[in-house]
C-alpha atoms as a PDB file:
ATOM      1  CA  UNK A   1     -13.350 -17.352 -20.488  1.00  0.00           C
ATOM      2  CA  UNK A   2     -13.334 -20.447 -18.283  1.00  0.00           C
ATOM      3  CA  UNK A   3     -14.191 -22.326 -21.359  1.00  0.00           C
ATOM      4  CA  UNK A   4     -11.865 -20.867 -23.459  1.00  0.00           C
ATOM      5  CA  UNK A   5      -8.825 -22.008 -20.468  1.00  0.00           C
ATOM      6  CA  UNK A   6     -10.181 -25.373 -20.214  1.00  0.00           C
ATOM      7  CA  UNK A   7      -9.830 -26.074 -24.218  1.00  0.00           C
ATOM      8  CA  UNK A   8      -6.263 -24.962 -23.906  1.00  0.00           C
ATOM      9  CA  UNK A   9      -5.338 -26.913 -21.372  1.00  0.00           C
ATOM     10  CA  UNK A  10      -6.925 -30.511 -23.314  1.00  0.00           C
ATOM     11  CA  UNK A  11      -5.174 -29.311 -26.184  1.00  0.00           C
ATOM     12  CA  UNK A  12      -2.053 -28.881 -23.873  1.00  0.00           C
ATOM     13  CA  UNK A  13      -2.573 -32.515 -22.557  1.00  0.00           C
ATOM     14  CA  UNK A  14      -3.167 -33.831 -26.015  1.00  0.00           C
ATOM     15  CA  UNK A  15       0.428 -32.641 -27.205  1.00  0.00           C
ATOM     16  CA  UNK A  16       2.381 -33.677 -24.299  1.00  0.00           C
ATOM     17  CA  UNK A  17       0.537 -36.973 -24.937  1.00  0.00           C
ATOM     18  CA  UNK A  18       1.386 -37.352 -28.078  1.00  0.00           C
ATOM     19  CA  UNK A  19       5.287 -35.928 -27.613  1.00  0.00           C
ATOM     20  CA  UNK A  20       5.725 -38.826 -25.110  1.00  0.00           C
ATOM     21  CA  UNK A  21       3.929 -41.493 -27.468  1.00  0.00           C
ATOM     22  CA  UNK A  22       6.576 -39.534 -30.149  1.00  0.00           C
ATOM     23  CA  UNK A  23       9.328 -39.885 -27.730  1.00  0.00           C
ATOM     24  CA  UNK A  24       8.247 -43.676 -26.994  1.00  0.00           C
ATOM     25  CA  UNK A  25       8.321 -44.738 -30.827  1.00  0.00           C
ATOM     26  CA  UNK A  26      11.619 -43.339 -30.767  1.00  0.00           C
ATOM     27  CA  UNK A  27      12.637 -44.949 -28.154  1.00  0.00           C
ATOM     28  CA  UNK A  28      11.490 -48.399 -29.259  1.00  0.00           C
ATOM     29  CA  UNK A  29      13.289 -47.699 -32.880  1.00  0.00           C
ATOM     30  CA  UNK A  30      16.393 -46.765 -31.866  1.00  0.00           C
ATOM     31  CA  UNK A  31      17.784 -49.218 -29.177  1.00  0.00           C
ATOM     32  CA  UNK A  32      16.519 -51.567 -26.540  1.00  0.00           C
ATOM     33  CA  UNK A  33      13.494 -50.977 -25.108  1.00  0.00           C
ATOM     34  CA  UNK A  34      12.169 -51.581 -21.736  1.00  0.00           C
ATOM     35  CA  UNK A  35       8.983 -53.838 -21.579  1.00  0.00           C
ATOM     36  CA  UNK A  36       5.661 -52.552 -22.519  1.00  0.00           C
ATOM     37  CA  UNK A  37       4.177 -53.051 -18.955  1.00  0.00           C
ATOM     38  CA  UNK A  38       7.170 -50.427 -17.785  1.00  0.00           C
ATOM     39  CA  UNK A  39       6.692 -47.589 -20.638  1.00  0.00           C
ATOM     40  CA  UNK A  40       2.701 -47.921 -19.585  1.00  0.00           C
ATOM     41  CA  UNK A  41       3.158 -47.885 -16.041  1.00  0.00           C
ATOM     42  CA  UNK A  42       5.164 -44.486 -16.817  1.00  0.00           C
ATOM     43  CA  UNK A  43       3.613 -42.692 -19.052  1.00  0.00           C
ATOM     44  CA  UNK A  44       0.552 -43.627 -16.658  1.00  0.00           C
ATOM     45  CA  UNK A  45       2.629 -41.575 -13.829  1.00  0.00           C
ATOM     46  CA  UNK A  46       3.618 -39.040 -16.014  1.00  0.00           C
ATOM     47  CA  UNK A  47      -0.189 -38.087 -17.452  1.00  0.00           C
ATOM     48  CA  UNK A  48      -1.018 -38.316 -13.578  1.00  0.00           C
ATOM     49  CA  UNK A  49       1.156 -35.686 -12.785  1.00  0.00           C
ATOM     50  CA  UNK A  50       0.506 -33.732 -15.892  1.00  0.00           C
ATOM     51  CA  UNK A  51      -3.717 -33.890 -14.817  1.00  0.00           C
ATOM     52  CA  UNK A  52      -2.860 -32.824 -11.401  1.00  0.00           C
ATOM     53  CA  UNK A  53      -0.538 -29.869 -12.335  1.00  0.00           C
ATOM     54  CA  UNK A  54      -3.679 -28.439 -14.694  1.00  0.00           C
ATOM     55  CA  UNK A  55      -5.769 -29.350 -11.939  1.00  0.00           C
ATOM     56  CA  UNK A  56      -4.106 -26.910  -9.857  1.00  0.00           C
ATOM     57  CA  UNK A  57      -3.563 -24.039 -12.340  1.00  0.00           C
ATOM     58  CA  UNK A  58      -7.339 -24.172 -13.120  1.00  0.00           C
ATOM     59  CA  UNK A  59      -8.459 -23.874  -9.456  1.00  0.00           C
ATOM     60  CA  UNK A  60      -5.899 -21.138  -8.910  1.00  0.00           C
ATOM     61  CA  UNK A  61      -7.261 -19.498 -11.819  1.00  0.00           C
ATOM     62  CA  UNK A  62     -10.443 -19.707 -10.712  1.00  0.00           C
ATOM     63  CA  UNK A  63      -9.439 -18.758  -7.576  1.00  0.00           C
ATOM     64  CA  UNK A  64      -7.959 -15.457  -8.617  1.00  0.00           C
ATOM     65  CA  UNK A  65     -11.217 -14.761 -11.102  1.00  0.00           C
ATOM     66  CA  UNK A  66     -13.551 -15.317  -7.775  1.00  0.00           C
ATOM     67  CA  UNK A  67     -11.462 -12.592  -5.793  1.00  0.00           C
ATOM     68  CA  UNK A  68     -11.436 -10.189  -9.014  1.00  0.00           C
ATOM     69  CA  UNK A  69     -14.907 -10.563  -8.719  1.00  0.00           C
ATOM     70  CA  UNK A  70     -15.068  -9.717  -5.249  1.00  0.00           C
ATOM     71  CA  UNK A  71     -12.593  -7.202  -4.750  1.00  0.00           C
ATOM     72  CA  UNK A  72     -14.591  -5.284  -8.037  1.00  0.00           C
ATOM     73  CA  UNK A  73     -17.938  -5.420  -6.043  1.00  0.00           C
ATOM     74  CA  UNK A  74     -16.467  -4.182  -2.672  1.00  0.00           C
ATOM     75  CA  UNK A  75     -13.957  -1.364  -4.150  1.00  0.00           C
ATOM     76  CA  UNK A  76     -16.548   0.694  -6.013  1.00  0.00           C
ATOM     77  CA  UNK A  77     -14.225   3.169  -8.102  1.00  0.00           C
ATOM     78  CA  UNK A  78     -14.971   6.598  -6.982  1.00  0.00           C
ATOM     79  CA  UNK A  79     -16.254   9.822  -8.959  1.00  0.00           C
ATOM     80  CA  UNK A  80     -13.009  11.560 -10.429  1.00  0.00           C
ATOM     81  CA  UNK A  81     -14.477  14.845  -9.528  1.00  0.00           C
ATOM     82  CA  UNK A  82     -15.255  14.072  -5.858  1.00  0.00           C
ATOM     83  CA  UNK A  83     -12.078  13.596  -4.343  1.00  0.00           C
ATOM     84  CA  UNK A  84     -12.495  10.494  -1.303  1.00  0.00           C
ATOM     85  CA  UNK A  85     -11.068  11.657   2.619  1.00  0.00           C
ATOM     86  CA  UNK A  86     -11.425  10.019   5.560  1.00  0.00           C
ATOM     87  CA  UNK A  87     -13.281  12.296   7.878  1.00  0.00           C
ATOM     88  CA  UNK A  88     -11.267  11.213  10.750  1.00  0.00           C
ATOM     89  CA  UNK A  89      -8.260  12.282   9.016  1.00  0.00           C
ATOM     90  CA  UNK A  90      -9.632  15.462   8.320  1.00  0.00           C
ATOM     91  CA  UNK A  91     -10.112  15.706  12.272  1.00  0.00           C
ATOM     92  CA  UNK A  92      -7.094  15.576  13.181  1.00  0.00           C
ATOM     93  CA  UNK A  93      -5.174  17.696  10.886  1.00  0.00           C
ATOM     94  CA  UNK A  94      -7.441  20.678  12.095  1.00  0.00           C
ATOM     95  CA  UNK A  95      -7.008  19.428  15.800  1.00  0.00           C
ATOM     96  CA  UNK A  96      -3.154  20.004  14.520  1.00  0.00           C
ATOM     97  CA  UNK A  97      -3.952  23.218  13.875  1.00  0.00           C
ATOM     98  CA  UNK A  98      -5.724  24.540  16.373  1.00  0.00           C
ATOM     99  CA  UNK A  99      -2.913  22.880  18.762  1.00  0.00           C
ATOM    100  CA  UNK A 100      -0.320  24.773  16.726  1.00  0.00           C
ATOM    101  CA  UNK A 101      -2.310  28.533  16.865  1.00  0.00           C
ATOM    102  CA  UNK A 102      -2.787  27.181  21.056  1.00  0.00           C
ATOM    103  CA  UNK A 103       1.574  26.795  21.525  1.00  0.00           C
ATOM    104  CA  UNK A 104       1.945  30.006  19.003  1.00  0.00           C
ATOM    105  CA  UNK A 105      -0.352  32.324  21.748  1.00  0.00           C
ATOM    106  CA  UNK A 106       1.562  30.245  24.803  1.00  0.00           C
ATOM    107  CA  UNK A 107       4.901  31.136  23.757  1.00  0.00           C
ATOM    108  CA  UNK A 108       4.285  34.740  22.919  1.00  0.00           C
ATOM    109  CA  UNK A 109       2.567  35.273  26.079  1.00  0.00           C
ATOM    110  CA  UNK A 110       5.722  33.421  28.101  1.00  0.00           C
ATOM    111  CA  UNK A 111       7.872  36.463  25.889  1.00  0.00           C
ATOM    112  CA  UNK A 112       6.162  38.752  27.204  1.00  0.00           C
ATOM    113  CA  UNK A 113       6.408  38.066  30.888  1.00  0.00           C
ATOM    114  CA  UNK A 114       9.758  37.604  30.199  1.00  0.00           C
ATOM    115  CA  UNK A 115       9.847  41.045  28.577  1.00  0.00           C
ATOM    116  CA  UNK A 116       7.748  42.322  31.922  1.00  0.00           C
ATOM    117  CA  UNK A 117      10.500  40.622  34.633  1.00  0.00           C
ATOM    118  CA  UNK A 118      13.699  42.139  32.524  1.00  0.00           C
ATOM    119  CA  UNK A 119      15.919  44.225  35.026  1.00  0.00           C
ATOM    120  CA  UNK A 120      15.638  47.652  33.420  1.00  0.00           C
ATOM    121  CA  UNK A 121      19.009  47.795  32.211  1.00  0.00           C
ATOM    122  CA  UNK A 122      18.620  44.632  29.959  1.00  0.00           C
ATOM    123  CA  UNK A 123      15.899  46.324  28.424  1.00  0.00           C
ATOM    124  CA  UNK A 124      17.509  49.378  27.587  1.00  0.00           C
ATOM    125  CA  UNK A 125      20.586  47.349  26.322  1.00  0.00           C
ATOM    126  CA  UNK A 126      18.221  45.377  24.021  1.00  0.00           C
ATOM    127  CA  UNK A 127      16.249  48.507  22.798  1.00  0.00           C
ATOM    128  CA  UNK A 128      19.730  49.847  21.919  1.00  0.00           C
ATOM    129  CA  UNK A 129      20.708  46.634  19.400  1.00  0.00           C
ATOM    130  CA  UNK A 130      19.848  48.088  16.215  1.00  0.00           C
ATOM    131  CA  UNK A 131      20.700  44.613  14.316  1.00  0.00           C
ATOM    132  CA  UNK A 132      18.062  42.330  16.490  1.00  0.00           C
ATOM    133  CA  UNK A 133      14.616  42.101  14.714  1.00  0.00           C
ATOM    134  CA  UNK A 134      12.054  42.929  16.750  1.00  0.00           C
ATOM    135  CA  UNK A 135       9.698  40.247  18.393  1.00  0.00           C
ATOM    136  CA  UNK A 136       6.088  41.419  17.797  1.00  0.00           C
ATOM    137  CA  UNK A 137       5.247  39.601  21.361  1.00  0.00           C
ATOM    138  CA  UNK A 138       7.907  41.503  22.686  1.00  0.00           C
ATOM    139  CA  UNK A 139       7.307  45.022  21.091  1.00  0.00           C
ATOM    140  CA  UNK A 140       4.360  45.650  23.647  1.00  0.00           C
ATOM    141  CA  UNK A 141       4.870  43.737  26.885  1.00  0.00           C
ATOM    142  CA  UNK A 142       2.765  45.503  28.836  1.00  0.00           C
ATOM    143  CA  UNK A 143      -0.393  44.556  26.648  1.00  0.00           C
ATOM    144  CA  UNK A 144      -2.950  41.319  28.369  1.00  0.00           C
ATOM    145  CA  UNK A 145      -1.803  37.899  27.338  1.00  0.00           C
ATOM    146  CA  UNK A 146      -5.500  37.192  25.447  1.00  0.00           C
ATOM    147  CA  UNK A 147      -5.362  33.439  24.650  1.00  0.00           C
ATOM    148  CA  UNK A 148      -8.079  31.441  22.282  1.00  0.00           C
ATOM    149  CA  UNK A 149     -11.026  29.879  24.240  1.00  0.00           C
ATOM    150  CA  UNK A 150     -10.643  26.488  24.608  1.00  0.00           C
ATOM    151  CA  UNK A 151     -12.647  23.985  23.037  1.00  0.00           C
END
């Protein structure tokens, strides 16, 4: 493929070559001309400029194949039917949970206390509110608070 880029870019060179040596017999047909030592010294420039320009594409190019090449070896693509997780990740969303099921047993423990320490009267005026929906940490206050062993 190198090869391939590198015969491109002579041919490339070639044509511009010729377009200014085109360019240059048009020049010298059609009205006054500089002097020859002038058109050399710029064309000289401009073929300069032209050689370092490819220079750089083809290094970039080469460039960009080396870190294709690299980035293929390191990245192995993975089997479609194993899906790839990061174990850490993994960790921590069941941390998550068992923090979430740890605050679910807190708060319905801290209802039922606060069932237990209700003045009698606000407990009969709350078993008398037929639209509330009943709290099943509040149903039974009197049961233990059991909560999950900690890790």
């Amino acid at each position: 493929m190198k090869e391939r880029w590198h015969w491109v870019l002579v041919i490339l060179v070639c044509g511009m070559i010729g377009a200014a040596a085109n360019g240059y017999a048009e020049k010298s047909a059609t009205g006054p001309a500089l002097p020859v030592s002038q058109d050399i010294a710029y064309l000289d420039r401009r073929i300069n400029m032209l050689e370092q320009r490819f220079y750089s594409i083809e290094s970039r190019m080469s460039r960009l194949e080396q870190q294709m090449s690299i980035v293929g070896r390191i990245t192995p693509t993975p089997a479609p039917s194993q899906p790839t997780r990061d174990p850490e990740i993994d960790l921590l969303r069941s941390e998550s949970e068992l923090l979430k099921v740890r605050v679910r047993e807190l708060e319905c423990g801290i209802l039922r206390l606060d069932e237990r320490t209700l003045p009698e009267s606000a407990k009969e005026t709350r078993r008398r509110a037929p639209a509330q929906p009943k709290d099943p940490c509040r149903v039974n206050p009197e049961t233990p608070i059991k909560l999950s062993v900690r890790p």
